[in-house]
C-alpha atoms as a PDB file:
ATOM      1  CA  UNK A   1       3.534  -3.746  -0.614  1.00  0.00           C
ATOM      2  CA  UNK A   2       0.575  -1.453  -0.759  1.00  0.00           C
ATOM      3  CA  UNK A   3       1.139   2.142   0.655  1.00  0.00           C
ATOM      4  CA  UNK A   4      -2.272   3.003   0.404  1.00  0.00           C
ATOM      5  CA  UNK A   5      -5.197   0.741   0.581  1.00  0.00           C
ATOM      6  CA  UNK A   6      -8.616   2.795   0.848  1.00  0.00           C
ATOM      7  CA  UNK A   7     -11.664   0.205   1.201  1.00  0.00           C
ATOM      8  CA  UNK A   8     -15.273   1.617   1.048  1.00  0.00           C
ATOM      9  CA  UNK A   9     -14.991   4.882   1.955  1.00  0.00           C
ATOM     10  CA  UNK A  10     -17.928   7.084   2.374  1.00  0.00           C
ATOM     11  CA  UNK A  11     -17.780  10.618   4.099  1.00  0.00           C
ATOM     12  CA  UNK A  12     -21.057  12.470   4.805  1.00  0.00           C
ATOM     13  CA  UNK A  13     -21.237  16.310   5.473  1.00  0.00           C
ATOM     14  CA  UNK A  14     -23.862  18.427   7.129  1.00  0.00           C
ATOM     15  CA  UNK A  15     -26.227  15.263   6.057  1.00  0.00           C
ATOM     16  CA  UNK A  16     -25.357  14.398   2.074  1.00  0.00           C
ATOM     17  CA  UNK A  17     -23.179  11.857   1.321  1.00  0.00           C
ATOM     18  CA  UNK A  18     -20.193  13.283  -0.658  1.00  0.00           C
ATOM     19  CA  UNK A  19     -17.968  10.190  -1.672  1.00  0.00           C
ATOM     20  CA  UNK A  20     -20.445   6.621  -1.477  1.00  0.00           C
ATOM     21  CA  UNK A  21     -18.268   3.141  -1.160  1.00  0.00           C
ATOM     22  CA  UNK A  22     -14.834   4.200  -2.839  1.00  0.00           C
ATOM     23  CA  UNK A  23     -11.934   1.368  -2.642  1.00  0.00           C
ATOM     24  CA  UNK A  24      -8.649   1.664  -4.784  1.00  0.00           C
ATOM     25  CA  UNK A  25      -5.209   1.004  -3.552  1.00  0.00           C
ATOM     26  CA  UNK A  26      -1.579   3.125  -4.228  1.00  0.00           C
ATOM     27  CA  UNK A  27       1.290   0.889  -4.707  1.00  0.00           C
ATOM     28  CA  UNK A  28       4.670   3.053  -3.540  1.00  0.00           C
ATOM     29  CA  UNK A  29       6.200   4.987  -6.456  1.00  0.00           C
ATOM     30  CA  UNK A  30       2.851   5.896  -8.412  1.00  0.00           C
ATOM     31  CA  UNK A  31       1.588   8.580  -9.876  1.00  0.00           C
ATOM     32  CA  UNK A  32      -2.434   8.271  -8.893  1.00  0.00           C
ATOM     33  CA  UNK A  33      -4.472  11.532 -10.487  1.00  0.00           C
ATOM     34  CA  UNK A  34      -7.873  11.772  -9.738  1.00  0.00           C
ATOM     35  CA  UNK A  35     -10.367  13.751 -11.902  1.00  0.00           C
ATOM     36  CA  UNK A  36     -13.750  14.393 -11.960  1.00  0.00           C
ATOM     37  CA  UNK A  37     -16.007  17.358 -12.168  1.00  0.00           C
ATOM     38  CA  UNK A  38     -16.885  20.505  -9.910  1.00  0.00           C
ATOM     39  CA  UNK A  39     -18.039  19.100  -6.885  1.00  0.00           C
ATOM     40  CA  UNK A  40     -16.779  15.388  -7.198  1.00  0.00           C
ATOM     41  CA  UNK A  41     -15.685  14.864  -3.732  1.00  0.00           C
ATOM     42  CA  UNK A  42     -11.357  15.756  -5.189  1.00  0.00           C
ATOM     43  CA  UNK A  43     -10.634  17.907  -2.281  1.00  0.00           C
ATOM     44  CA  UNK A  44     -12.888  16.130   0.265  1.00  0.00           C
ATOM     45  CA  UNK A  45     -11.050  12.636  -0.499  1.00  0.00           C
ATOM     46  CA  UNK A  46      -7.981  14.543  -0.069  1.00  0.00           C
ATOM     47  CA  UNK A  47      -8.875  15.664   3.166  1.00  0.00           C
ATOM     48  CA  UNK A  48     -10.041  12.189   4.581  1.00  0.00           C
ATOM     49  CA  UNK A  49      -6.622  10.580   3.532  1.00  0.00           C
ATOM     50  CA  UNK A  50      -5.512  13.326   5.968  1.00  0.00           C
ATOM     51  CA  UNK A  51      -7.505  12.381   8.274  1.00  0.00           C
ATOM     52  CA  UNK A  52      -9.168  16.134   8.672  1.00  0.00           C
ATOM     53  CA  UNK A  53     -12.285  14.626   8.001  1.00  0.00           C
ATOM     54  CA  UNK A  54     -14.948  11.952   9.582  1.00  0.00           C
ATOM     55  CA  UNK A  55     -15.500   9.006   7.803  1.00  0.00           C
ATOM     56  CA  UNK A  56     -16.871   5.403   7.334  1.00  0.00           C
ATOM     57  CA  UNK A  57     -14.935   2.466   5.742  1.00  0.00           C
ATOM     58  CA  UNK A  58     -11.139   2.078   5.985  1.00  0.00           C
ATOM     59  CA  UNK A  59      -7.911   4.425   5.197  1.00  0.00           C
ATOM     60  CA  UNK A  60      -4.764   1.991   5.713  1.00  0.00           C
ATOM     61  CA  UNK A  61      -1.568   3.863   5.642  1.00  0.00           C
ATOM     62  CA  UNK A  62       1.504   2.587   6.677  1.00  0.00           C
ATOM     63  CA  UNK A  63       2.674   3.115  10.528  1.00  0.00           C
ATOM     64  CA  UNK A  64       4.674   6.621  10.871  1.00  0.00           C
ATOM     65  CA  UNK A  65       3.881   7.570   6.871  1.00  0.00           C
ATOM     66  CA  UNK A  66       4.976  11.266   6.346  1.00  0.00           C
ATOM     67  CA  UNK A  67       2.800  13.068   3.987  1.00  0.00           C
ATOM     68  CA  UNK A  68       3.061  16.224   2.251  1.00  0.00           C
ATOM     69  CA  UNK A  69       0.257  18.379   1.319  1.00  0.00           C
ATOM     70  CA  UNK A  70      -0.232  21.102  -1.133  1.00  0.00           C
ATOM     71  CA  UNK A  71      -3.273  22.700  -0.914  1.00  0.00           C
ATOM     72  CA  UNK A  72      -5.200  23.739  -4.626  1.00  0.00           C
ATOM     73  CA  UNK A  73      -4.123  27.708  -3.696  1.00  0.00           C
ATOM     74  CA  UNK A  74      -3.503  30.107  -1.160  1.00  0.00           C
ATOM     75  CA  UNK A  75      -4.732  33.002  -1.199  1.00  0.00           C
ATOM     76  CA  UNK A  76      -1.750  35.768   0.461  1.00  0.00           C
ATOM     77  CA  UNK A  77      -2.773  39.532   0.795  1.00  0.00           C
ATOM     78  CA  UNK A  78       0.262  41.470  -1.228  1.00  0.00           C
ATOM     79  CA  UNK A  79       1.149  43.625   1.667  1.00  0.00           C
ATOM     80  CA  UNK A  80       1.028  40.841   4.471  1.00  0.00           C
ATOM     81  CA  UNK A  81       3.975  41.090   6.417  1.00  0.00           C
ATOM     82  CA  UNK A  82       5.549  37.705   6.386  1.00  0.00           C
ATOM     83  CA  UNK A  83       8.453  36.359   3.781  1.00  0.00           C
ATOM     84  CA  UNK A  84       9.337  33.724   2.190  1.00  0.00           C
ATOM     85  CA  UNK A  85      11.834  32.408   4.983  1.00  0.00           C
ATOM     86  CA  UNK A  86       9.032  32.981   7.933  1.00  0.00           C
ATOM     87  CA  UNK A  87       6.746  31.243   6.128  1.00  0.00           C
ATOM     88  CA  UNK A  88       8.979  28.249   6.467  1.00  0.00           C
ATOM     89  CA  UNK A  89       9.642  28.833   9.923  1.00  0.00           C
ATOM     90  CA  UNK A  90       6.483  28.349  10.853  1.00  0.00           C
ATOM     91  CA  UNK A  91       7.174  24.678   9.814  1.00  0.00           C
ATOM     92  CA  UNK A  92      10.112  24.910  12.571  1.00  0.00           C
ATOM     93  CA  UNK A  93      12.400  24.731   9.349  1.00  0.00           C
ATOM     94  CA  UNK A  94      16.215  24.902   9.591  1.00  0.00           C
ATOM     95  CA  UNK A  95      17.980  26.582   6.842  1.00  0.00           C
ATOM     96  CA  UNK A  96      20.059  24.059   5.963  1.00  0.00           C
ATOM     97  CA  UNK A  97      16.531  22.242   4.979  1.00  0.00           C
ATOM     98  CA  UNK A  98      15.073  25.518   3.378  1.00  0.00           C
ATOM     99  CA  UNK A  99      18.035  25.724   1.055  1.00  0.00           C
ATOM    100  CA  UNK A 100      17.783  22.085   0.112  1.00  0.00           C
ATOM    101  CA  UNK A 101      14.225  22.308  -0.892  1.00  0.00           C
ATOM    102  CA  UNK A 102      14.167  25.649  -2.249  1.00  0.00           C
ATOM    103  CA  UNK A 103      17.409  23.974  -4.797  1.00  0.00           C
ATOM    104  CA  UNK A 104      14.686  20.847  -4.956  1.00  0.00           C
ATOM    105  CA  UNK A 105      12.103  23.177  -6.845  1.00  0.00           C
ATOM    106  CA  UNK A 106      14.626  25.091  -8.532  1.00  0.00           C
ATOM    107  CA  UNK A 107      15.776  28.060  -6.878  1.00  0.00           C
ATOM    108  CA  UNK A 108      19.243  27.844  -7.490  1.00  0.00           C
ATOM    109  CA  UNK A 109      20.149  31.288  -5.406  1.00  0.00           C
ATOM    110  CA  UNK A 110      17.170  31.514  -3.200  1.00  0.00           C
ATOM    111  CA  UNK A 111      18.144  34.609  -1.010  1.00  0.00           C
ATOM    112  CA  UNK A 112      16.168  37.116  -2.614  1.00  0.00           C
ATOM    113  CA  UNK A 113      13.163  34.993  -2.766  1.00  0.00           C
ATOM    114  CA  UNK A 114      13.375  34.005   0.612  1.00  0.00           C
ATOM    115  CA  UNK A 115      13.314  37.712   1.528  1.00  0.00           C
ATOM    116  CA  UNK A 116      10.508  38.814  -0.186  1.00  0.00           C
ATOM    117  CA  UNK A 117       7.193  38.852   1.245  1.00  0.00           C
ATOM    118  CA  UNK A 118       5.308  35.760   0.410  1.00  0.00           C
ATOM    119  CA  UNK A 119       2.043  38.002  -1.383  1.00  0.00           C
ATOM    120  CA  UNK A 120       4.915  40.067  -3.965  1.00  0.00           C
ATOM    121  CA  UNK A 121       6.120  36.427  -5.801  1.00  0.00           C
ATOM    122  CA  UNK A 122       4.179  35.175  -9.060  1.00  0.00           C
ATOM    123  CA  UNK A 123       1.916  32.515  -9.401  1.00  0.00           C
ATOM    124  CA  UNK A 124       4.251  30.103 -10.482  1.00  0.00           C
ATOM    125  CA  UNK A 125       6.882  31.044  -7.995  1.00  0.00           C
ATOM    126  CA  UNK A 126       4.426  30.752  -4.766  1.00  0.00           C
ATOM    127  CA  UNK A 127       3.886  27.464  -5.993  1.00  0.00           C
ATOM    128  CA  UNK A 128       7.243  26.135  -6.087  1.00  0.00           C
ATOM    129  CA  UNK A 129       7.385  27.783  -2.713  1.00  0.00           C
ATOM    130  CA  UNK A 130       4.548  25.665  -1.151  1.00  0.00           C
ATOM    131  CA  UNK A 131       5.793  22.488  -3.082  1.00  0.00           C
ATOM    132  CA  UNK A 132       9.194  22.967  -1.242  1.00  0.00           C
ATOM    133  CA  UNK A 133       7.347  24.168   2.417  1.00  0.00           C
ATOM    134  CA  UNK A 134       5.681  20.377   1.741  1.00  0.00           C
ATOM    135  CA  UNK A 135       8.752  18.554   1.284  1.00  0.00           C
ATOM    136  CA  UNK A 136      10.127  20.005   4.574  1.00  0.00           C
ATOM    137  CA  UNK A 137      10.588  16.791   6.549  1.00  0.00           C
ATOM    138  CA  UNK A 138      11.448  14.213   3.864  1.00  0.00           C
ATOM    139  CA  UNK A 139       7.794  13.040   2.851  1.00  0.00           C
ATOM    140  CA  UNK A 140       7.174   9.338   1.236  1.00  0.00           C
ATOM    141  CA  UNK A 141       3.717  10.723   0.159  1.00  0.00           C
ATOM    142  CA  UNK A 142       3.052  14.198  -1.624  1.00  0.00           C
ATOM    143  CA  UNK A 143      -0.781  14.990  -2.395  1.00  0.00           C
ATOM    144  CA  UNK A 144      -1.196  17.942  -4.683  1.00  0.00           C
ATOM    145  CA  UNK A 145      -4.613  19.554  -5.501  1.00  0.00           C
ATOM    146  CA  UNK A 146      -4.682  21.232  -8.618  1.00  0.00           C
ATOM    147  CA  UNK A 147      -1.296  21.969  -8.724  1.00  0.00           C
ATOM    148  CA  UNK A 148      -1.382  24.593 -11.616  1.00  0.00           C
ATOM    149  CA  UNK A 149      -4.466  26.094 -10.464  1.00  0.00           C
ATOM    150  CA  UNK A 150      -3.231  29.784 -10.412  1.00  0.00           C
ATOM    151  CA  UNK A 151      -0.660  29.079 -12.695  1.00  0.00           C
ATOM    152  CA  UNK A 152       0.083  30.945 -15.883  1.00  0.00           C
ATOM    153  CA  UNK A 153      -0.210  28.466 -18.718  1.00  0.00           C
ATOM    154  CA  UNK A 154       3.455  29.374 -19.871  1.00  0.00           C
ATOM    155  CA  UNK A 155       4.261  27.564 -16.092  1.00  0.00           C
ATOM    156  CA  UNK A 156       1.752  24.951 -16.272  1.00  0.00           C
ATOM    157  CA  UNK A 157       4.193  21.923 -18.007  1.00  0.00           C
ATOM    158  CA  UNK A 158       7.622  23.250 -15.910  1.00  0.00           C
ATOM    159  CA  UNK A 159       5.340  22.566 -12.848  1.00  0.00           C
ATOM    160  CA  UNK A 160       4.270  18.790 -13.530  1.00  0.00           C
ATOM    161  CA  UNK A 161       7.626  18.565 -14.891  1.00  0.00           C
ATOM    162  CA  UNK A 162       9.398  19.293 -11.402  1.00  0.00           C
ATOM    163  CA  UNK A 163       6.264  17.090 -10.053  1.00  0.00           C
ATOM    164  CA  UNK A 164       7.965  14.039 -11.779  1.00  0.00           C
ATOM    165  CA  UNK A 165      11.718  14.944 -11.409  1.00  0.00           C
ATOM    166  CA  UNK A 166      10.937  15.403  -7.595  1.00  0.00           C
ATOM    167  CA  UNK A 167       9.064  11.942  -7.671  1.00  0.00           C
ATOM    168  CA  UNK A 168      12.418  10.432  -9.005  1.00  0.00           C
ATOM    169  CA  UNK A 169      14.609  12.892  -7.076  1.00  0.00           C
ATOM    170  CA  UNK A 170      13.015  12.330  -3.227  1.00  0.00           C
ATOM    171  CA  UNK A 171      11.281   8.494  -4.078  1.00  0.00           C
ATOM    172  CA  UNK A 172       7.569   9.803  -3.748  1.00  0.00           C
ATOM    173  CA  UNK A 173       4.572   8.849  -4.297  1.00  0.00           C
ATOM    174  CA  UNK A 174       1.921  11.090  -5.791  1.00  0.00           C
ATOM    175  CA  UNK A 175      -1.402  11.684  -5.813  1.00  0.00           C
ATOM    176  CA  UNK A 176      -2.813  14.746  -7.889  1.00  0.00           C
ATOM    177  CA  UNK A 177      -6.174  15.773  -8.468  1.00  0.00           C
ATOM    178  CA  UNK A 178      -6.087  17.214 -12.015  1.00  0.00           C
ATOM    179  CA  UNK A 179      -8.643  17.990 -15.060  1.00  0.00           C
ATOM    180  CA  UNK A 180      -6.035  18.214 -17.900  1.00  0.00           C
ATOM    181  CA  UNK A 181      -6.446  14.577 -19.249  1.00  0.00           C
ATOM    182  CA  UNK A 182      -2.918  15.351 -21.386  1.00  0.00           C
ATOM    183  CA  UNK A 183      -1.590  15.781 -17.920  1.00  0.00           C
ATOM    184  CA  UNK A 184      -2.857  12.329 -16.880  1.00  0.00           C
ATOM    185  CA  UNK A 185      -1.820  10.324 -19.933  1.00  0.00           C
ATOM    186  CA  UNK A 186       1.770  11.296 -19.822  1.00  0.00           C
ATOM    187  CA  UNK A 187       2.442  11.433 -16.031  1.00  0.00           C
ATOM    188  CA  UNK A 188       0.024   9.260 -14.041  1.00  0.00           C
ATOM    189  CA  UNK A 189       0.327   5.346 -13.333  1.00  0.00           C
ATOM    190  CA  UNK A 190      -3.140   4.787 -12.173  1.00  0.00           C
ATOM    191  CA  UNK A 191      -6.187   6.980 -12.828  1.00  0.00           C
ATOM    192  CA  UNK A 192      -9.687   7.196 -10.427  1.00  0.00           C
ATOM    193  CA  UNK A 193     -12.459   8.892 -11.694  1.00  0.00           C
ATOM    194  CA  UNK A 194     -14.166  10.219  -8.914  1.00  0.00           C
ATOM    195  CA  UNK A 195     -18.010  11.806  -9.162  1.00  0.00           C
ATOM    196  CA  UNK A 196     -19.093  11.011  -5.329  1.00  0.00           C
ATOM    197  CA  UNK A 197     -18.650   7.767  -6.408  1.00  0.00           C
ATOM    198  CA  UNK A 198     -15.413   5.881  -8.315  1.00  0.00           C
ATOM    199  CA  UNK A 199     -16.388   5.271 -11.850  1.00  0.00           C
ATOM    200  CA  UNK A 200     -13.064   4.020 -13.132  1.00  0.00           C
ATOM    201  CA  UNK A 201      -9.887   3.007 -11.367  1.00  0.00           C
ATOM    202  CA  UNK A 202      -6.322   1.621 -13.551  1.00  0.00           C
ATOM    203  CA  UNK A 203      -4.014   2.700 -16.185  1.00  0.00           C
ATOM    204  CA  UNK A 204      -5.269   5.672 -18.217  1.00  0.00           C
ATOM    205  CA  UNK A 205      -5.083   4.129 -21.599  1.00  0.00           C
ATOM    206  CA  UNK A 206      -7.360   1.584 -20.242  1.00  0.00           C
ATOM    207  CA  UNK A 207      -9.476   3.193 -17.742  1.00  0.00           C
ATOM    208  CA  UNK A 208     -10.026   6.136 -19.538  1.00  0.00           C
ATOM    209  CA  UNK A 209     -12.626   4.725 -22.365  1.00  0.00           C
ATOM    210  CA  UNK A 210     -15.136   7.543 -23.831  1.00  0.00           C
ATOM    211  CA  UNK A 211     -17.965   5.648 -21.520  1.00  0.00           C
ATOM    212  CA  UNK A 212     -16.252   6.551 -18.385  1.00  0.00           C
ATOM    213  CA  UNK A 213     -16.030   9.690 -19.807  1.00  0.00           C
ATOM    214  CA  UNK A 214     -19.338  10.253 -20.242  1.00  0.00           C
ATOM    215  CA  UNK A 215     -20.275   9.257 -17.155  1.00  0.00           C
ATOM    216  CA  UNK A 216     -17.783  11.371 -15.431  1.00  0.00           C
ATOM    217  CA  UNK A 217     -18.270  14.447 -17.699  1.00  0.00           C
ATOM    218  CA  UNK A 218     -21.330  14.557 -20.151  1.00  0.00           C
ATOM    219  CA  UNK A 219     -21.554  13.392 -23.685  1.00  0.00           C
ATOM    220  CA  UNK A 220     -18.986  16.757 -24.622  1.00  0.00           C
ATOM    221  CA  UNK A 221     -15.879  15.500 -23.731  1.00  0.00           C
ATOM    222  CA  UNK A 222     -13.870  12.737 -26.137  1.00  0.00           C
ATOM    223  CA  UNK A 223     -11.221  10.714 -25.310  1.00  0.00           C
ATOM    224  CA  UNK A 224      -7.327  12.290 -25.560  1.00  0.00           C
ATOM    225  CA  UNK A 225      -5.606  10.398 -27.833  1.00  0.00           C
ATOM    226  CA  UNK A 226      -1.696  10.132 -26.544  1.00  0.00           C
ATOM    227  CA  UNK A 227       1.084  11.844 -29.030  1.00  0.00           C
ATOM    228  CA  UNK A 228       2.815   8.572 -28.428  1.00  0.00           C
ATOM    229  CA  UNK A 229       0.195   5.389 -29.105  1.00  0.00           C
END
């Protein structure tokens, strides 16, 4: 059964057309990344498949589908007087369900984190935080943009890494817009390259030939050749 069947899409803003006739479809249990350079139409697909955004075309989900969202950052003044815990509040969190996400992204003794004031924690530890404040509710569908944008590199693999443990861990499916090709090989099922248009939709190994490349990028960029073909 599809979960996700997207069928000419086009959204227009403010008078230019930002993403022209894009179908693919999401099976349940992938792992769909979607890359593409500066200005692509990522973030503004994102946002149609939430429905925060007029469109044309069609955007079939399934009836009562709970999605997650985690945005590409959030920006949190350090002396803004709101912790961790309120900040999951506001989501009319219990804390029986705080503690069982916060142990889902791997805060094993989450007290002192969920006392701190959200603009004191790291990069990588605000966001764990928002992956957890997304899985409040028991999501089938978690869409993450950018989700090491922020990041220090030294955090970069731990976070795709509890990406696919959750995936396995809560039965998800994912969607991630990314630009680390690596990233895609080794975690995604399906790939769509995405420049206001699609220009390549399926398995990276096959979709991802230098000519879609090129398209997508420029003539700079070569294919990433997988540690394990």
């Amino acid at each position: 059964m599809t979960l996700l069947d997207v069928s000419h899409l086009t959204v227009e803003l403010a008078g230019h057309k930002i993403i022209a006739d894009l179908s693919f479809q999401v099976l349940p249990g992938d792992t769909l990344a979607i890359i593409g350079p500066n200005g692509a139409g990522k973030t503004v697909l994102f946002k149609a498949l939430l429905g925060l955004l007029p469109y044309s075309g069609q955007i079939s989900w399934p009836k009562e589908i709970r999605i997650g969202y985690v945005p590409q950052r959030l920006y949190v003044e350090s002396d803004l007087p709101l912790t961790t815990a309120e900040f999951f509040h506001l989501k009319n969190a219990k804390n029986p369900e705080i503690h069982r996400v916060m142990a889902a992204v791997g805060f094993t003794d989450p007290h002192e984190i969920l006392n701190s004031k959200l603009g004191v924690l790291s990069g990588g530890q605000l966001q764990r935080i928002l992956i957890a404040w997304a899985l409040v509710g028991h999501p089938q569908v978690l869409l993450f943009d950018e989700p090491t944008t922020g990041v220090d590199l030294s955090a970069e693999e731990s976070i795709y890494s509890l990406l696919n443990k959750l995936q396995h861990q809560e039965n998800l499916t994912l969607l991630l817009i990314s630009h680390e090709l690596q990233v895609v090989y080794k975690y995604a099922t399906n790939v769509l390259c995405l420049n206001k248009e699609g220009l390549c939709f399926g398995p990276p190994k096959k979709a991802l030939t230098q000519e879609a490349l090129n398209k997508l990028f420029g003539e700079n960029v070569s294919v990433y050749h997988h540690k394990h073909d």
